[in-house]
C-alpha atoms as a PDB file:
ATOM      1  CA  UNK A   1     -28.766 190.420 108.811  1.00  0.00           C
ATOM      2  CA  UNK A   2     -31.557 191.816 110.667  1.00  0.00           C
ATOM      3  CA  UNK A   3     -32.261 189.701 113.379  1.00  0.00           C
ATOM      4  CA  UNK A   4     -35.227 190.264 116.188  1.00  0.00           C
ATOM      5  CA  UNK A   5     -34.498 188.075 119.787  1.00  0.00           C
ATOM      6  CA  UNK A   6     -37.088 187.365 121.987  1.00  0.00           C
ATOM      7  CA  UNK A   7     -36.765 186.237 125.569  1.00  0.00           C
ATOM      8  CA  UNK A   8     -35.120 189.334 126.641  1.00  0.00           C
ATOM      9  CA  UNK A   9     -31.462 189.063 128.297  1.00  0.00           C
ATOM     10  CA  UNK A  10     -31.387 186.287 130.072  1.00  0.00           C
ATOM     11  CA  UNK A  11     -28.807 183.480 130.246  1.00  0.00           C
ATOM     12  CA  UNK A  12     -29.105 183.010 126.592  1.00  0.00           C
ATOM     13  CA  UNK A  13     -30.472 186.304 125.282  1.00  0.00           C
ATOM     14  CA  UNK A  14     -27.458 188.127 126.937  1.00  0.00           C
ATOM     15  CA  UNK A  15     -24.797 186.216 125.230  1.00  0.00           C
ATOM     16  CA  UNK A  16     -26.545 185.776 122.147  1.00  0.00           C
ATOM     17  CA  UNK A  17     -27.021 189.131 121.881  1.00  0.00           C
ATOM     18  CA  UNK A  18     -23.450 190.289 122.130  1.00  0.00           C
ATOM     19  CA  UNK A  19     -22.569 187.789 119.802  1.00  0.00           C
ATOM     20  CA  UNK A  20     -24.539 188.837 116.701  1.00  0.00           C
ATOM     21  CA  UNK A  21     -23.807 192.506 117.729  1.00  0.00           C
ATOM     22  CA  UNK A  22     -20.386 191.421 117.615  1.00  0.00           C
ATOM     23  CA  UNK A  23     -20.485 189.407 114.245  1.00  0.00           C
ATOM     24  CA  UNK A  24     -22.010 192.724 112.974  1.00  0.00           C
ATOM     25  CA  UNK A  25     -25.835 192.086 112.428  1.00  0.00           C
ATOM     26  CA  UNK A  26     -28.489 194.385 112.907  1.00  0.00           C
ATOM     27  CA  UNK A  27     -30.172 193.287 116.230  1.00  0.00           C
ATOM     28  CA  UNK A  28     -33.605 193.835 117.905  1.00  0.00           C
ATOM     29  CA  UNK A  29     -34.538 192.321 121.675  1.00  0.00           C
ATOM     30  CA  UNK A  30     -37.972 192.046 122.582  1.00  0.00           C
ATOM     31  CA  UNK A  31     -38.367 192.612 126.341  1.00  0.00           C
ATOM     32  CA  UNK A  32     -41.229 192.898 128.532  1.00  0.00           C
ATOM     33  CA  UNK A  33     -39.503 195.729 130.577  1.00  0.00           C
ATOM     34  CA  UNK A  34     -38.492 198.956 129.954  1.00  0.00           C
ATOM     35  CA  UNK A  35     -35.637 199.222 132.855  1.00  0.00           C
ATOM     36  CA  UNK A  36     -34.357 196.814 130.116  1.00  0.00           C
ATOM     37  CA  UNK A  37     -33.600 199.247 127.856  1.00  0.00           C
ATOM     38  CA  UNK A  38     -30.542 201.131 128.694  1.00  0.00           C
ATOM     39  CA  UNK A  39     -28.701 197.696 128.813  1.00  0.00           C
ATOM     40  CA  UNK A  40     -30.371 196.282 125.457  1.00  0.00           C
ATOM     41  CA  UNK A  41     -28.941 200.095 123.949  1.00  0.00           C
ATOM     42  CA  UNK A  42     -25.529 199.317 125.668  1.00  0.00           C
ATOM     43  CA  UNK A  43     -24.953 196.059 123.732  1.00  0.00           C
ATOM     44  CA  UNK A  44     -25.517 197.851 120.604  1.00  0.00           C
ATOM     45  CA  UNK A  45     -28.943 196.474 119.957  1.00  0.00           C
ATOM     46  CA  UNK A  46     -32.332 198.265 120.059  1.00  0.00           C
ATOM     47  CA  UNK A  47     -35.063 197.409 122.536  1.00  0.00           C
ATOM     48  CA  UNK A  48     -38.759 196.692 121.179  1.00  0.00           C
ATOM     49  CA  UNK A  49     -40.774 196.850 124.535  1.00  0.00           C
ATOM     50  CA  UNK A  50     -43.478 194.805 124.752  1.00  0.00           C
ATOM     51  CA  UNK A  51     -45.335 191.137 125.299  1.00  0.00           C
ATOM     52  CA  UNK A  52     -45.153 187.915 122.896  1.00  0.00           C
ATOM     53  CA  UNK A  53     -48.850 187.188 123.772  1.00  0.00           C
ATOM     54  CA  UNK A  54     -49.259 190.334 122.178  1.00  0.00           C
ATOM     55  CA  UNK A  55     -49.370 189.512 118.205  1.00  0.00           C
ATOM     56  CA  UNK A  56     -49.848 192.577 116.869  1.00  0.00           C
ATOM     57  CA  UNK A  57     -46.522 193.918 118.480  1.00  0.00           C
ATOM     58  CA  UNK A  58     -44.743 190.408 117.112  1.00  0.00           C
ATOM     59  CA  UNK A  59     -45.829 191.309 113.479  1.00  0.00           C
ATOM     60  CA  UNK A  60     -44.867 194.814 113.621  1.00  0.00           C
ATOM     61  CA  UNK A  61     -41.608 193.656 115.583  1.00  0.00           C
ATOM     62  CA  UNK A  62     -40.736 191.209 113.022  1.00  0.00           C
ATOM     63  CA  UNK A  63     -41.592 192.841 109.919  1.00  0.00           C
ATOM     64  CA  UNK A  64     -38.697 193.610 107.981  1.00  0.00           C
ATOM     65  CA  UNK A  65     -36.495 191.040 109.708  1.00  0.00           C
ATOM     66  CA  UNK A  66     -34.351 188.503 107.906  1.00  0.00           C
ATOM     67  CA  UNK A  67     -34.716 186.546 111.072  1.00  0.00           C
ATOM     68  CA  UNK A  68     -36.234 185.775 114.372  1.00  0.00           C
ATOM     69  CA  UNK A  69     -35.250 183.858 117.520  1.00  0.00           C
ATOM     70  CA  UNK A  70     -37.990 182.192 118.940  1.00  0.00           C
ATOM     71  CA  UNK A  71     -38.345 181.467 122.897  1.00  0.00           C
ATOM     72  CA  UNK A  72     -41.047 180.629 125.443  1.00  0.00           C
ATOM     73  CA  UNK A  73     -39.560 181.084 129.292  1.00  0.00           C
ATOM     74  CA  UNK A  74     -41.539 178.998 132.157  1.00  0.00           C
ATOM     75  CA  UNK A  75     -41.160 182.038 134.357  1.00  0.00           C
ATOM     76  CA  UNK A  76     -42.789 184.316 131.486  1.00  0.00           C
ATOM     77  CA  UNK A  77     -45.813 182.289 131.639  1.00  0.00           C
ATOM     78  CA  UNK A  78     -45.916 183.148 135.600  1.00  0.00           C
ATOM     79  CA  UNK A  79     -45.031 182.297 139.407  1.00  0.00           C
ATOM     80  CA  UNK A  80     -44.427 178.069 139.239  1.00  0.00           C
ATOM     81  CA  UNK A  81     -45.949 178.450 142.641  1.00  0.00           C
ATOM     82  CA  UNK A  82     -49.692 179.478 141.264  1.00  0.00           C
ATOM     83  CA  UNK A  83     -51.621 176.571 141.054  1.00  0.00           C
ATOM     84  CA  UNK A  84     -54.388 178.121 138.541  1.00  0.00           C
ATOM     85  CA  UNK A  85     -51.958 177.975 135.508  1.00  0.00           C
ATOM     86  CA  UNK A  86     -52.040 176.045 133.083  1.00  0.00           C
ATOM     87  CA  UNK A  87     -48.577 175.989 131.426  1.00  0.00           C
ATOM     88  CA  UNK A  88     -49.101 173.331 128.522  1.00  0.00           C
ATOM     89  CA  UNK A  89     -52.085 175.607 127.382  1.00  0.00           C
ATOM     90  CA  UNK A  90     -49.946 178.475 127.955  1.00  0.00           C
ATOM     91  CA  UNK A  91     -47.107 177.088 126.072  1.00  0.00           C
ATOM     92  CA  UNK A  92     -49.485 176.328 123.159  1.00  0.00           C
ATOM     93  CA  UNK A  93     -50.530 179.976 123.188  1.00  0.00           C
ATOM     94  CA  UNK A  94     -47.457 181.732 122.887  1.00  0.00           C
ATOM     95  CA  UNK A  95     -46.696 178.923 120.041  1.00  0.00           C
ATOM     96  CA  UNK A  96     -49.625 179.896 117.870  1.00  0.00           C
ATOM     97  CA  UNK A  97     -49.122 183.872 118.797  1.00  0.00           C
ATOM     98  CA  UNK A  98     -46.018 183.259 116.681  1.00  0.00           C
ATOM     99  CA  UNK A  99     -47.260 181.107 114.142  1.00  0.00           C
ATOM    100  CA  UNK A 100     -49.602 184.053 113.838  1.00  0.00           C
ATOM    101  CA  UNK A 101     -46.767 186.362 113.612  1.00  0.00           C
ATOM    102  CA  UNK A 102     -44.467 185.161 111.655  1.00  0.00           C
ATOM    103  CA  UNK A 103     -47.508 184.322 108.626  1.00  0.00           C
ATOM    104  CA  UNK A 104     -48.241 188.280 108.820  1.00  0.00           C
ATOM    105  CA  UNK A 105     -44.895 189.499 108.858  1.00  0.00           C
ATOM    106  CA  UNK A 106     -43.459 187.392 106.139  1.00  0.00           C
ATOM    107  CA  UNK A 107     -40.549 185.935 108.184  1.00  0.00           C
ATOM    108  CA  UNK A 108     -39.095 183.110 106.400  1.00  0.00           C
ATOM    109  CA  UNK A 109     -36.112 182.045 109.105  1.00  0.00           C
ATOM    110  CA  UNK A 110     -36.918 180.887 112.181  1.00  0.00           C
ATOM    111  CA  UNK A 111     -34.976 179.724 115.292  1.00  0.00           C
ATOM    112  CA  UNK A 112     -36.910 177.997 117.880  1.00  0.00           C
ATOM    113  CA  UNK A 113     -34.933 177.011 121.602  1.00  0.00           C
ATOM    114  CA  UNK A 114     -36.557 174.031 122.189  1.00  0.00           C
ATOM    115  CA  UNK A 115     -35.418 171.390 124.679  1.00  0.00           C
ATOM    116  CA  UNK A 116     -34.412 168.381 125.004  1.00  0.00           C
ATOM    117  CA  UNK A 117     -37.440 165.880 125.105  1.00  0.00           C
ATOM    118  CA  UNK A 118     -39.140 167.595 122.798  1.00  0.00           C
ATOM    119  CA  UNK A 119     -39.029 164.360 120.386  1.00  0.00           C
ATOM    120  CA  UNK A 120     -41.829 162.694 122.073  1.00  0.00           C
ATOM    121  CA  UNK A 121     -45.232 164.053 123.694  1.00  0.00           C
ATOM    122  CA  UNK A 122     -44.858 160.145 125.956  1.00  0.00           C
ATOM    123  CA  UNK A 123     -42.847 159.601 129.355  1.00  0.00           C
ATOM    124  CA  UNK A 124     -40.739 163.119 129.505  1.00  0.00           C
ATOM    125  CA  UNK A 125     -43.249 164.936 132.257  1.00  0.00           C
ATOM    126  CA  UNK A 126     -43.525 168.574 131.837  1.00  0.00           C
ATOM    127  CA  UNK A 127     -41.319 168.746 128.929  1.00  0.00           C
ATOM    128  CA  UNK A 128     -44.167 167.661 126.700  1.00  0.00           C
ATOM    129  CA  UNK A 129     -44.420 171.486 126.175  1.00  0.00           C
ATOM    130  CA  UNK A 130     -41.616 171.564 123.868  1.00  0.00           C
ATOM    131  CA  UNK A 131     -43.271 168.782 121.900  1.00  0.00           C
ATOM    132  CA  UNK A 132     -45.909 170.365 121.568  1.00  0.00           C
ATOM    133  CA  UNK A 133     -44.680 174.008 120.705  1.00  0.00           C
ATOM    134  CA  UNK A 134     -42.457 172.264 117.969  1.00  0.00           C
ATOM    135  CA  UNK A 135     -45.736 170.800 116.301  1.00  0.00           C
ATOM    136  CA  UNK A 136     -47.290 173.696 116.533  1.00  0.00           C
ATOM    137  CA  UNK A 137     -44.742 175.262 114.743  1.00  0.00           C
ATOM    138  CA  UNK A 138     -44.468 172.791 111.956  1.00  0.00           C
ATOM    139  CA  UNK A 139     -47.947 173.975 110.710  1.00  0.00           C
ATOM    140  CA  UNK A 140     -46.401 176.934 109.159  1.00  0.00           C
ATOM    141  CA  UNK A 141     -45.788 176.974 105.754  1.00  0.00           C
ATOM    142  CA  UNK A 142     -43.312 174.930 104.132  1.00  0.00           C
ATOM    143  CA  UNK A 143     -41.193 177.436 103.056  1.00  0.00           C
ATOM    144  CA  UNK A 144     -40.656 178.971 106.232  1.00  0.00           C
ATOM    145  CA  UNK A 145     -37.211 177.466 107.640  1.00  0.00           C
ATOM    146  CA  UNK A 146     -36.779 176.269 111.068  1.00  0.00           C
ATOM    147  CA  UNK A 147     -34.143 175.245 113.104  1.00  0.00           C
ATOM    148  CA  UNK A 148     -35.174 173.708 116.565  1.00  0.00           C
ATOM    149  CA  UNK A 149     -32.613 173.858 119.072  1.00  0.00           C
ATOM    150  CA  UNK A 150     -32.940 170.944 121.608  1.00  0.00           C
ATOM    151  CA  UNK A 151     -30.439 172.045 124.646  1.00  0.00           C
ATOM    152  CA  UNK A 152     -30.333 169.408 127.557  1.00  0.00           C
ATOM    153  CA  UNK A 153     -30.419 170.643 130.875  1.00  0.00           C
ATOM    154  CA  UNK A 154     -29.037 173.794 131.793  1.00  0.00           C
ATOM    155  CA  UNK A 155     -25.697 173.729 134.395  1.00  0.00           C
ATOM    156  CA  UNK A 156     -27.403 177.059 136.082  1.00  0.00           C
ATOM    157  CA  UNK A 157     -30.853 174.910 136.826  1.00  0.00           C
ATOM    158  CA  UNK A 158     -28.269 173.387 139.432  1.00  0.00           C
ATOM    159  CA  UNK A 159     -29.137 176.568 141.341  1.00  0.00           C
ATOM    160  CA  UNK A 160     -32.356 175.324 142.296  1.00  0.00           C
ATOM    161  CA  UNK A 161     -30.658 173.289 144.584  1.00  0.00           C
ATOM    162  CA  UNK A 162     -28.655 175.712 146.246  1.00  0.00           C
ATOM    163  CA  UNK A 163     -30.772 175.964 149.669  1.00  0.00           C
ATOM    164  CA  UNK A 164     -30.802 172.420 150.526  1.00  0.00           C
ATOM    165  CA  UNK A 165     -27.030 172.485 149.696  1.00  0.00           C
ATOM    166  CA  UNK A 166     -26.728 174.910 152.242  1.00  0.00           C
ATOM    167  CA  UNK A 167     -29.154 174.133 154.564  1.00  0.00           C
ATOM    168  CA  UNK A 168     -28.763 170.459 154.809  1.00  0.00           C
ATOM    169  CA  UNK A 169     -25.253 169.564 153.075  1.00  0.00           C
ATOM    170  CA  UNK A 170     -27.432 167.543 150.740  1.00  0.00           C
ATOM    171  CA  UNK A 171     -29.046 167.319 146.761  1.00  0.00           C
ATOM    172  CA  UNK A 172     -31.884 165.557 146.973  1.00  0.00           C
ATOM    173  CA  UNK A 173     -33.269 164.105 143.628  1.00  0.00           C
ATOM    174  CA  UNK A 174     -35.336 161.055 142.800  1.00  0.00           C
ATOM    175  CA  UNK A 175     -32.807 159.481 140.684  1.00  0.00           C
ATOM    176  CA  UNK A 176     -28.668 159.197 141.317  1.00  0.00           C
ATOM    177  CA  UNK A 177     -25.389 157.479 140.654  1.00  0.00           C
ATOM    178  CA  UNK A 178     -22.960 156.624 138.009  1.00  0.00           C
ATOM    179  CA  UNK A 179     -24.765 157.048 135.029  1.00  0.00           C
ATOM    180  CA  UNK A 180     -23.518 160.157 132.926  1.00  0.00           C
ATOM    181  CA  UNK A 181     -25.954 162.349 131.460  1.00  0.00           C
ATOM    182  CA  UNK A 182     -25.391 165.401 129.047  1.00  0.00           C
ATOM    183  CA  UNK A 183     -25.628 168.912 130.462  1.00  0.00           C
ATOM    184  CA  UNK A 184     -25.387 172.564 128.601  1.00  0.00           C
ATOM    185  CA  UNK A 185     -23.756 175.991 129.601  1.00  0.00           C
ATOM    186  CA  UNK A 186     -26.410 178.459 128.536  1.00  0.00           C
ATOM    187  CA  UNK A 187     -23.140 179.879 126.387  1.00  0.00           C
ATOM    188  CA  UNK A 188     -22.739 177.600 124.656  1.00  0.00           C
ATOM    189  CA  UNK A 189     -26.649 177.518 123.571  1.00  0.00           C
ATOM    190  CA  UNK A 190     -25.784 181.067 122.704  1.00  0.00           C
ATOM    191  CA  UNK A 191     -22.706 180.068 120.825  1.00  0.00           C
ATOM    192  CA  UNK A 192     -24.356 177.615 118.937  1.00  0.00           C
ATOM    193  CA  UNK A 193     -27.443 179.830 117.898  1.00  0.00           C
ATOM    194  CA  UNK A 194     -24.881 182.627 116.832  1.00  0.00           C
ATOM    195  CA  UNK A 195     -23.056 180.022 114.353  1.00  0.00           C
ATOM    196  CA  UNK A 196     -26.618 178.969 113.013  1.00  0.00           C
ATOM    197  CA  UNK A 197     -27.613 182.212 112.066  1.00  0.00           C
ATOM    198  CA  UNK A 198     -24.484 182.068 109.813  1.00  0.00           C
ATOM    199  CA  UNK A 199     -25.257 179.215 107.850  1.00  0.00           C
ATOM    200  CA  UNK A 200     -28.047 178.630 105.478  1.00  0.00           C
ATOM    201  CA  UNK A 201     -31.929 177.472 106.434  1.00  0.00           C
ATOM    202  CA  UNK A 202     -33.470 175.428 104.282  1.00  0.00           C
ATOM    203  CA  UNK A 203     -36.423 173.220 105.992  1.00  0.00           C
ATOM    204  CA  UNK A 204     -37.312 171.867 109.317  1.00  0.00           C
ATOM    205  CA  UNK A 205     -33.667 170.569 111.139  1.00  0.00           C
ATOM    206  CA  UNK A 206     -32.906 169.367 114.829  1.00  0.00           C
ATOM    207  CA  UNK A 207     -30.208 170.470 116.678  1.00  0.00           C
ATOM    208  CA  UNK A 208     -29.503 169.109 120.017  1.00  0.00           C
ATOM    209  CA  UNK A 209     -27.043 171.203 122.523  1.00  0.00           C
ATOM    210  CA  UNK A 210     -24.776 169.857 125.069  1.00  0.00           C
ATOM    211  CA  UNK A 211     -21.161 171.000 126.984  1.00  0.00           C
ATOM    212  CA  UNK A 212     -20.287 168.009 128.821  1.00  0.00           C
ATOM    213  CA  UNK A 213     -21.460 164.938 130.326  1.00  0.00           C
ATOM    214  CA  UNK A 214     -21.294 164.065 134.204  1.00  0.00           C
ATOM    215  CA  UNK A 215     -22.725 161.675 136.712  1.00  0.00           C
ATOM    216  CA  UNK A 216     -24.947 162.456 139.658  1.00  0.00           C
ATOM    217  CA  UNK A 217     -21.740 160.882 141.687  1.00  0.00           C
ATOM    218  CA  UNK A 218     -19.006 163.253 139.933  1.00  0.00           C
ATOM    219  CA  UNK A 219     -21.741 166.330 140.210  1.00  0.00           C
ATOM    220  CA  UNK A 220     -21.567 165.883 144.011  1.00  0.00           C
ATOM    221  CA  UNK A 221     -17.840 165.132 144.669  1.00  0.00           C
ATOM    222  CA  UNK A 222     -16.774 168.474 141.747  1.00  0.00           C
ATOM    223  CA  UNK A 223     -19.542 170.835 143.733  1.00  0.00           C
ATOM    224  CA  UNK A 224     -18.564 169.695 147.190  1.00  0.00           C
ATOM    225  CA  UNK A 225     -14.921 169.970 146.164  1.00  0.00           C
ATOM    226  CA  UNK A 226     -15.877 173.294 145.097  1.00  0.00           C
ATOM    227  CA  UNK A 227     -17.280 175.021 147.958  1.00  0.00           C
ATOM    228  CA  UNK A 228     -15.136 173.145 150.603  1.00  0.00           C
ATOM    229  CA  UNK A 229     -17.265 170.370 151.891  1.00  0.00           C
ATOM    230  CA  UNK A 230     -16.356 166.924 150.490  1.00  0.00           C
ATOM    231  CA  UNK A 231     -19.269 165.453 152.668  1.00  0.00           C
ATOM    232  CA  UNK A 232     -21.685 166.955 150.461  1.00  0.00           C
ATOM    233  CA  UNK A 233     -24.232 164.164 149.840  1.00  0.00           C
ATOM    234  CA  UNK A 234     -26.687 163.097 146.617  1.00  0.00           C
ATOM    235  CA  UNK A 235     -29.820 161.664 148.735  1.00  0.00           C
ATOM    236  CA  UNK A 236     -31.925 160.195 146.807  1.00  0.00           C
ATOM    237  CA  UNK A 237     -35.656 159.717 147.622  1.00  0.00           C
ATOM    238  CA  UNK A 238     -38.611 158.102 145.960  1.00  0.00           C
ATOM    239  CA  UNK A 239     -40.692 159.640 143.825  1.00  0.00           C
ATOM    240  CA  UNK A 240     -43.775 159.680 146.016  1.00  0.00           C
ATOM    241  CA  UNK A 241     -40.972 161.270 148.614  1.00  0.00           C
ATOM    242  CA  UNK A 242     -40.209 164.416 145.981  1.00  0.00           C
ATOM    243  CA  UNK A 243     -43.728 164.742 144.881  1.00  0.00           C
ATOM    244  CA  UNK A 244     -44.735 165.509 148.298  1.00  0.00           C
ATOM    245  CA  UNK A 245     -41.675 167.657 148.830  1.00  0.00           C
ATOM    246  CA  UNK A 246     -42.997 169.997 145.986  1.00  0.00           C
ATOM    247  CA  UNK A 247     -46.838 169.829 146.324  1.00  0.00           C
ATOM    248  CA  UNK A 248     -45.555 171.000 150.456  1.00  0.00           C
ATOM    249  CA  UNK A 249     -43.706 173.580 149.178  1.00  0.00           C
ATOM    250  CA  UNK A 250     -46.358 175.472 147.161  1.00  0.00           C
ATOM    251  CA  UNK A 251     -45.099 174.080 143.830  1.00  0.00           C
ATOM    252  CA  UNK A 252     -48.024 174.029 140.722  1.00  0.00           C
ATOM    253  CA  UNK A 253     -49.356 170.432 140.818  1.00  0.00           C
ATOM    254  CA  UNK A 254     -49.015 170.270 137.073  1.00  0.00           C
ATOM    255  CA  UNK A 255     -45.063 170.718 137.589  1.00  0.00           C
ATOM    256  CA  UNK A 256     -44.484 168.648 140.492  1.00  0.00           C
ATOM    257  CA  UNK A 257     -45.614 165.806 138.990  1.00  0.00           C
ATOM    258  CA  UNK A 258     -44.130 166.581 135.492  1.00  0.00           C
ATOM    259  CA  UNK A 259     -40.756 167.233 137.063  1.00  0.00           C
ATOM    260  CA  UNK A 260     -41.004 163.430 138.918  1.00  0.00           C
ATOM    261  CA  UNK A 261     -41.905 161.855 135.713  1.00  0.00           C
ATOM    262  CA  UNK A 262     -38.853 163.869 134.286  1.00  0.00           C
ATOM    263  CA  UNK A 263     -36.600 162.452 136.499  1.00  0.00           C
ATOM    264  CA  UNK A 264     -37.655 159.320 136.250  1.00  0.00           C
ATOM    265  CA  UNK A 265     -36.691 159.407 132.193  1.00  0.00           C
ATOM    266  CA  UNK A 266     -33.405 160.704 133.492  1.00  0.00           C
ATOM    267  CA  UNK A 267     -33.265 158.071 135.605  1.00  0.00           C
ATOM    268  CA  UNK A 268     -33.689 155.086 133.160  1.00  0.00           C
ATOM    269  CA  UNK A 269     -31.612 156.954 130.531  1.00  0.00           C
ATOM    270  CA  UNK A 270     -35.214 157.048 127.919  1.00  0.00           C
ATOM    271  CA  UNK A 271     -35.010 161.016 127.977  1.00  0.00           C
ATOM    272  CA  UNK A 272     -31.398 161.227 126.105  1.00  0.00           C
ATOM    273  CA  UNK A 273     -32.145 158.405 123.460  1.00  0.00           C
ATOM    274  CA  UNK A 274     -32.902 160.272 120.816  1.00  0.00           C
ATOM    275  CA  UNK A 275     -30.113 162.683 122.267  1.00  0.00           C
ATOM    276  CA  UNK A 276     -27.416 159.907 121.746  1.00  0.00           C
ATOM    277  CA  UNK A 277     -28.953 158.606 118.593  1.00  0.00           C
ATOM    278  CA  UNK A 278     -27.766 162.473 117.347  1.00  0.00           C
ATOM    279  CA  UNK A 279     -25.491 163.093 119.289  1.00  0.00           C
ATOM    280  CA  UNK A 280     -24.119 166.936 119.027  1.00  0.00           C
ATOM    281  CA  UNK A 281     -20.365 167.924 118.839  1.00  0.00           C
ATOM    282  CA  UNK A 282     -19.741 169.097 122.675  1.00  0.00           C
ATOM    283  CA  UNK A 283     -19.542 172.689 123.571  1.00  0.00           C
ATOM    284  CA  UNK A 284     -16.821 174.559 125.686  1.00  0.00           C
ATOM    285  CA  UNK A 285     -18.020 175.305 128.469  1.00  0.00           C
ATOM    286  CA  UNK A 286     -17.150 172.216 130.866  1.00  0.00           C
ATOM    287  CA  UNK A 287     -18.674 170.784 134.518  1.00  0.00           C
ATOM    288  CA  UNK A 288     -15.860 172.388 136.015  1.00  0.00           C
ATOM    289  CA  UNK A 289     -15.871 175.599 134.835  1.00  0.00           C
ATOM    290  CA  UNK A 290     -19.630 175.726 135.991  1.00  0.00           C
ATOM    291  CA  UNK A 291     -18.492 174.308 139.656  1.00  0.00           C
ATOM    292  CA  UNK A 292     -15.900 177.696 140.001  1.00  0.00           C
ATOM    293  CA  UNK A 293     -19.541 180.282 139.478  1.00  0.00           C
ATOM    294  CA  UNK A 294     -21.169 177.911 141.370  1.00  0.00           C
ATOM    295  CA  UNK A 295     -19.040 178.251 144.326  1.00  0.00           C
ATOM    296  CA  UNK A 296     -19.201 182.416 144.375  1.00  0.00           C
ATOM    297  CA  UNK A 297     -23.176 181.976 144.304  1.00  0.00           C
ATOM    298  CA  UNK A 298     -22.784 179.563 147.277  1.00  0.00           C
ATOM    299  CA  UNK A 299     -20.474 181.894 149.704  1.00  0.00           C
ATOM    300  CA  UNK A 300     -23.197 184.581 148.994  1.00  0.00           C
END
């Protein structure tokens, strides 16, 4: 097939892209960066340069495809520190660019990395993007197939907290203990998207995306394990506690408070219910194998 990627390589496009090169499909990567091109070429895919608010380049991008990979990345929409954006309306553009899009072009296949949350625009903070991208989405016409993929969190967001783990021996979150919650390699998001491709579209489907499942409790004893300091400590603060944390560190206001009211669906388990009510077949890539790259990053 003829398949065009957008989201560049990152954590997913990067696998993903070596995979469908691999499986022998015809693959294009849209990137906003031309430095990106000799290592889009050297993964035996070709590089279409350009921006997905741009829908004249989408069309022309996608015409011809058999399929397309659609993405929206928080950090494509701009710094998480400027306080002037406005990501849900940001979100909804990119969504309608490729509604846009795909209607000129003719696509008919469609996968969409959504996120988990996305099943509900009440209680999941500022994942109520992904709701609303998906029914934006739906508007296209029927016969245009998509599969949303609903990953849970990634193991690699863990880096966020990588300066207070060094800094202060400590994760600080609003929420903690034994209760296990699902968590995704970005591989295995790759993997999963590579295997869909394969098999046949045919309406709108939901595909949630997990590796493993761990507890804030067994997430501090397998890191601190990892990098040598079994003191390492989950603190957990109130909400008011974090908010402030954020707003004092710059954060977009919009965020800070959607990432509290995140947690605090984490927290009471009401995020993952429709999760567990579908629960996926696991992935490969476990906890541990995430807590072994963790520990490089963390000697850096």
């Amino acid at each position: 097939m003829k398949i065009v990627l957008t989201g560049s390589l990152g954590n997913i496009g990067n696998p993903l892209t070596q995979l469908l090169v691999g499986a022998g499909h015809q693959v294009t990567v849209i990137s906003r960066r031309k430095e990106r091109i000799p290592e889009i070429e050297n993964l035996g895919a070709v590089a279409a340069i350009g921006s997905i608010q741009d829908v004249e380049f989408l069309t022309e991008t996608f015409k011809n495809a058999d399929a397309v990979y659609l993405m929206e990345a928080w950090e494509g929409m701009g710094s998480l520190f400027d306080q002037e954006i406005d990501f849900l309306a940001e979100f909804k553009k990119t969504a309608r660019n490729y509604v846009k899009a795909v209607q000129q072009s003719g696509i008919r296949k469609i996968i969409h990395l959504s996120s988990i949350g996305a099943h509900s625009d009440q209680g999941t903070g500022s994942l109520l993007v992904h709701y609303h991208v998906e029914q934006i989405l739906q508007t296209l016409p029927e016969d245009v197939s998509i599969k949303f993929m609903r990953p849970v969190g990634f193991f690699s967001n863990i880096y966020r907290w990588l300066p207070a783990i060094q800094s202060q021996g400590k994760i600080i979150q609003s929420y903690g203990g034994s209760r296990k919650e699902p968590w995704v390699s970005p591989y295995d998001i790759a993997a999963t998207i590579a295997d869909e491709m394969e098999k046949p579209f045919s309406g709108r489907t939901v595909h949630y995306i997990a590796s493993d499942e761990v507890s804030p409790d067994e997430i501090t004893a397998a890191l601190g394990q990892s990098i040598g300091n079994p003191d390492l400590e989950w603190k957990v603060v109130s909400s008011e506690e974090l908010l402030h944390q954020m707003m004092s560190a710059g954060i977009n206001e919009w965020i800070a408070k959607g990432m509290v009211a995140m947690q605090r669906a984490q927290a009471d388990g009401s995020l993952y219910e429709d999760f567990y009510a579908n629960k996926p077949t696991f992935g490969k890539v476990k906890f541990e194998d995430f807590t072994k790259e963790f520990a490089q990053k963390y000697k850096i």
